[in-house]
C-alpha atoms as a PDB file:
ATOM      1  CA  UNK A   1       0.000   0.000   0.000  1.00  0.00           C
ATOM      2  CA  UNK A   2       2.646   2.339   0.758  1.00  0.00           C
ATOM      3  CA  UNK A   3       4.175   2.188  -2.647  1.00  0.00           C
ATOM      4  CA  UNK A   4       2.729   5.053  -3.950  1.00  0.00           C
ATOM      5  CA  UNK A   5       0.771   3.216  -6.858  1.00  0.00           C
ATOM      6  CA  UNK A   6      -3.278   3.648  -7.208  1.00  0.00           C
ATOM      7  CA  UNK A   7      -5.642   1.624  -6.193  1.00  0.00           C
ATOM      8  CA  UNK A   8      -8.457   2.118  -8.851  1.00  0.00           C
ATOM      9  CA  UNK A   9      -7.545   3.665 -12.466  1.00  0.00           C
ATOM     10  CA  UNK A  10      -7.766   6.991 -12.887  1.00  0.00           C
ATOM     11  CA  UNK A  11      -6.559   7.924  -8.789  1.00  0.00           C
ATOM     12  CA  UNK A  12      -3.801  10.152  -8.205  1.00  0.00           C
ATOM     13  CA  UNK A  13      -1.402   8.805  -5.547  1.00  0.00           C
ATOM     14  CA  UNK A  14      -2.354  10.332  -2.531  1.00  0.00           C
ATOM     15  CA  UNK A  15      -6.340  10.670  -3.159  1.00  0.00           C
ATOM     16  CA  UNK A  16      -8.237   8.665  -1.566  1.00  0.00           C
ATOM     17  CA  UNK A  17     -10.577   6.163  -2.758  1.00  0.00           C
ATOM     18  CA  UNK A  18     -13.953   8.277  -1.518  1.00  0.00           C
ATOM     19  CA  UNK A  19     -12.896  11.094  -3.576  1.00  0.00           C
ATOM     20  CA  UNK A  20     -12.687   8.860  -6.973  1.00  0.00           C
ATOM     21  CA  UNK A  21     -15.837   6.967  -6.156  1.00  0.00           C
ATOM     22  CA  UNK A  22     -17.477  10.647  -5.516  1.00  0.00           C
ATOM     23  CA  UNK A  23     -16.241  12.330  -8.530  1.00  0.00           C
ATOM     24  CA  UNK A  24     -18.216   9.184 -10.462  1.00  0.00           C
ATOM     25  CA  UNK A  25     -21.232   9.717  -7.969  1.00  0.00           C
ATOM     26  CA  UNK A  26     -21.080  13.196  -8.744  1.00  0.00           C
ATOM     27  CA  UNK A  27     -21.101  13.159 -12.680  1.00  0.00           C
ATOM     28  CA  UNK A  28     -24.239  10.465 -12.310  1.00  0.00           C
ATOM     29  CA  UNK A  29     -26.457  12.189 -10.091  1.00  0.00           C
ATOM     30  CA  UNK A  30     -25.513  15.464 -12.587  1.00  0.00           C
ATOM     31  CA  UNK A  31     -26.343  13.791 -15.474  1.00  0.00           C
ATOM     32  CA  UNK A  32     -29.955  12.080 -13.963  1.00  0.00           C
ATOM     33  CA  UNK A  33     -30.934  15.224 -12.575  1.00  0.00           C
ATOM     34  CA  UNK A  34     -30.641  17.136 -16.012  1.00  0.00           C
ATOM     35  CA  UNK A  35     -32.811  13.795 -17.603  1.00  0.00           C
ATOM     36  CA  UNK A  36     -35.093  14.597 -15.414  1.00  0.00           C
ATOM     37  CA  UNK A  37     -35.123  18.409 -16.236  1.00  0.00           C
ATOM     38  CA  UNK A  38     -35.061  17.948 -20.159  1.00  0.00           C
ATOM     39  CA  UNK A  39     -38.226  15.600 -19.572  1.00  0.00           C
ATOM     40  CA  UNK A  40     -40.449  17.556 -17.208  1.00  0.00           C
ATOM     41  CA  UNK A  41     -39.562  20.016 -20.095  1.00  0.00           C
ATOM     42  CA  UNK A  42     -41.049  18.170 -22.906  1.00  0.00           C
ATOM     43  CA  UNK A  43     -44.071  17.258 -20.919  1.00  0.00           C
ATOM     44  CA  UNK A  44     -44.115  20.550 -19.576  1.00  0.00           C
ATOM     45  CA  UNK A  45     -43.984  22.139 -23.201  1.00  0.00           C
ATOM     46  CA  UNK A  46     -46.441  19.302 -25.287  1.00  0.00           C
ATOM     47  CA  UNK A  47     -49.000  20.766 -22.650  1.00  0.00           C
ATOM     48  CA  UNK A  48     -48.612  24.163 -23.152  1.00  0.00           C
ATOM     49  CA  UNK A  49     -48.280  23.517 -27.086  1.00  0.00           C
ATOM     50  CA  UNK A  50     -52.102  21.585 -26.826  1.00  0.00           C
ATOM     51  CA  UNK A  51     -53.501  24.529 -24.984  1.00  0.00           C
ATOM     52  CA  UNK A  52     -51.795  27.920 -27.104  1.00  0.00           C
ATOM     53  CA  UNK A  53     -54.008  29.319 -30.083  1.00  0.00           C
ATOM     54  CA  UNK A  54     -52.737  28.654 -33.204  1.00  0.00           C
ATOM     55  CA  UNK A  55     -50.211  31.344 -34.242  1.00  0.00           C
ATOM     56  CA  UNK A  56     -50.527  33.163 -31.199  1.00  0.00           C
ATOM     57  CA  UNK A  57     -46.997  34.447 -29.495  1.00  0.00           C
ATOM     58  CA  UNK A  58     -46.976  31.743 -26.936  1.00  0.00           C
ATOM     59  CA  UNK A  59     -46.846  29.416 -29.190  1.00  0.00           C
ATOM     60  CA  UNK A  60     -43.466  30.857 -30.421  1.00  0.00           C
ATOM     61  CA  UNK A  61     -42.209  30.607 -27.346  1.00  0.00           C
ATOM     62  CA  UNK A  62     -42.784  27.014 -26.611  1.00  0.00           C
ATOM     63  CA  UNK A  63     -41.291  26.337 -29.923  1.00  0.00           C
ATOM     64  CA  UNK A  64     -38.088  28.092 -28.940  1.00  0.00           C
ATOM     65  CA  UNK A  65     -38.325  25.980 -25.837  1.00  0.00           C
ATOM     66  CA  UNK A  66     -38.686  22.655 -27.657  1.00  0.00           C
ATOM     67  CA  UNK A  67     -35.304  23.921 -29.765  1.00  0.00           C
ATOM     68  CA  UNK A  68     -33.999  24.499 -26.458  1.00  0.00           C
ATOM     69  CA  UNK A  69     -34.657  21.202 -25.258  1.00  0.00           C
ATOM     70  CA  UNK A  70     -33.384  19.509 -28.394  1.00  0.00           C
ATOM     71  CA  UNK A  71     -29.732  21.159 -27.822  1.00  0.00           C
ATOM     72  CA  UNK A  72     -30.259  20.667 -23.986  1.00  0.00           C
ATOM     73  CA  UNK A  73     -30.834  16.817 -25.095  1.00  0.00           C
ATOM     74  CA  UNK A  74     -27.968  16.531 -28.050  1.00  0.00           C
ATOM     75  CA  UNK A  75     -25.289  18.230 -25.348  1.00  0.00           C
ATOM     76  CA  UNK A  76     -26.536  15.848 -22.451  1.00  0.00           C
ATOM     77  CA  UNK A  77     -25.856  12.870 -25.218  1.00  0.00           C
ATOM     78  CA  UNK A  78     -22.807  14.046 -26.184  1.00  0.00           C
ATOM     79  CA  UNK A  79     -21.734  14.850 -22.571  1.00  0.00           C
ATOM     80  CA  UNK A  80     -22.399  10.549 -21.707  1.00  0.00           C
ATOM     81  CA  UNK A  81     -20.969   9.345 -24.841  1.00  0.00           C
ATOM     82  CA  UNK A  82     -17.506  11.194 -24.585  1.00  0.00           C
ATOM     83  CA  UNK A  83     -17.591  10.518 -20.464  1.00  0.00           C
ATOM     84  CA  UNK A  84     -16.802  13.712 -19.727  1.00  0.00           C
ATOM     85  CA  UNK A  85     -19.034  16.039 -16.944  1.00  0.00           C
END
């Protein structure tokens, strides 16, 4: 143990194991608590898009938050599939 060398990949010598396993905690409960946001959204926003009048300005709006979602969404994707936070 007292060689210096890491326990788990990815540990500098001299960090403890906690601190790797709660970096990894910490990126997953990130990542399901923006899910969770970006899907309330698009519940959130098919409701309001049911009630608005056609052409009205709200209806703009909920647009521009459906295109907000989608890049919300694509950046959440691309955020998992690269591993990074």
């Amino acid at each position: 143990m007292g060689s210096g060398q890491p326990l788990i990949y990815g540990q500098d010598p001299g960090q403890s194991i906690l601190e790797v396993e709660w970096c990894g905690l910490s990126r997953l409960v990130n990542r399901l608590s923006l899910s969770i946001v970006i899907a309330d959204m698009v519940v959130n926003l098919a409701i309001l898009i049911s009630v608005t009048a056609a052409g009205s300005p709200l209806q703009i709006l909920v647009v521009a938050g459906f295109i907000a979602t989608l890049g919300l969404s694509i950046w959440l994707l691309i955020s998992i599939l690269r591993g990074t936070s």
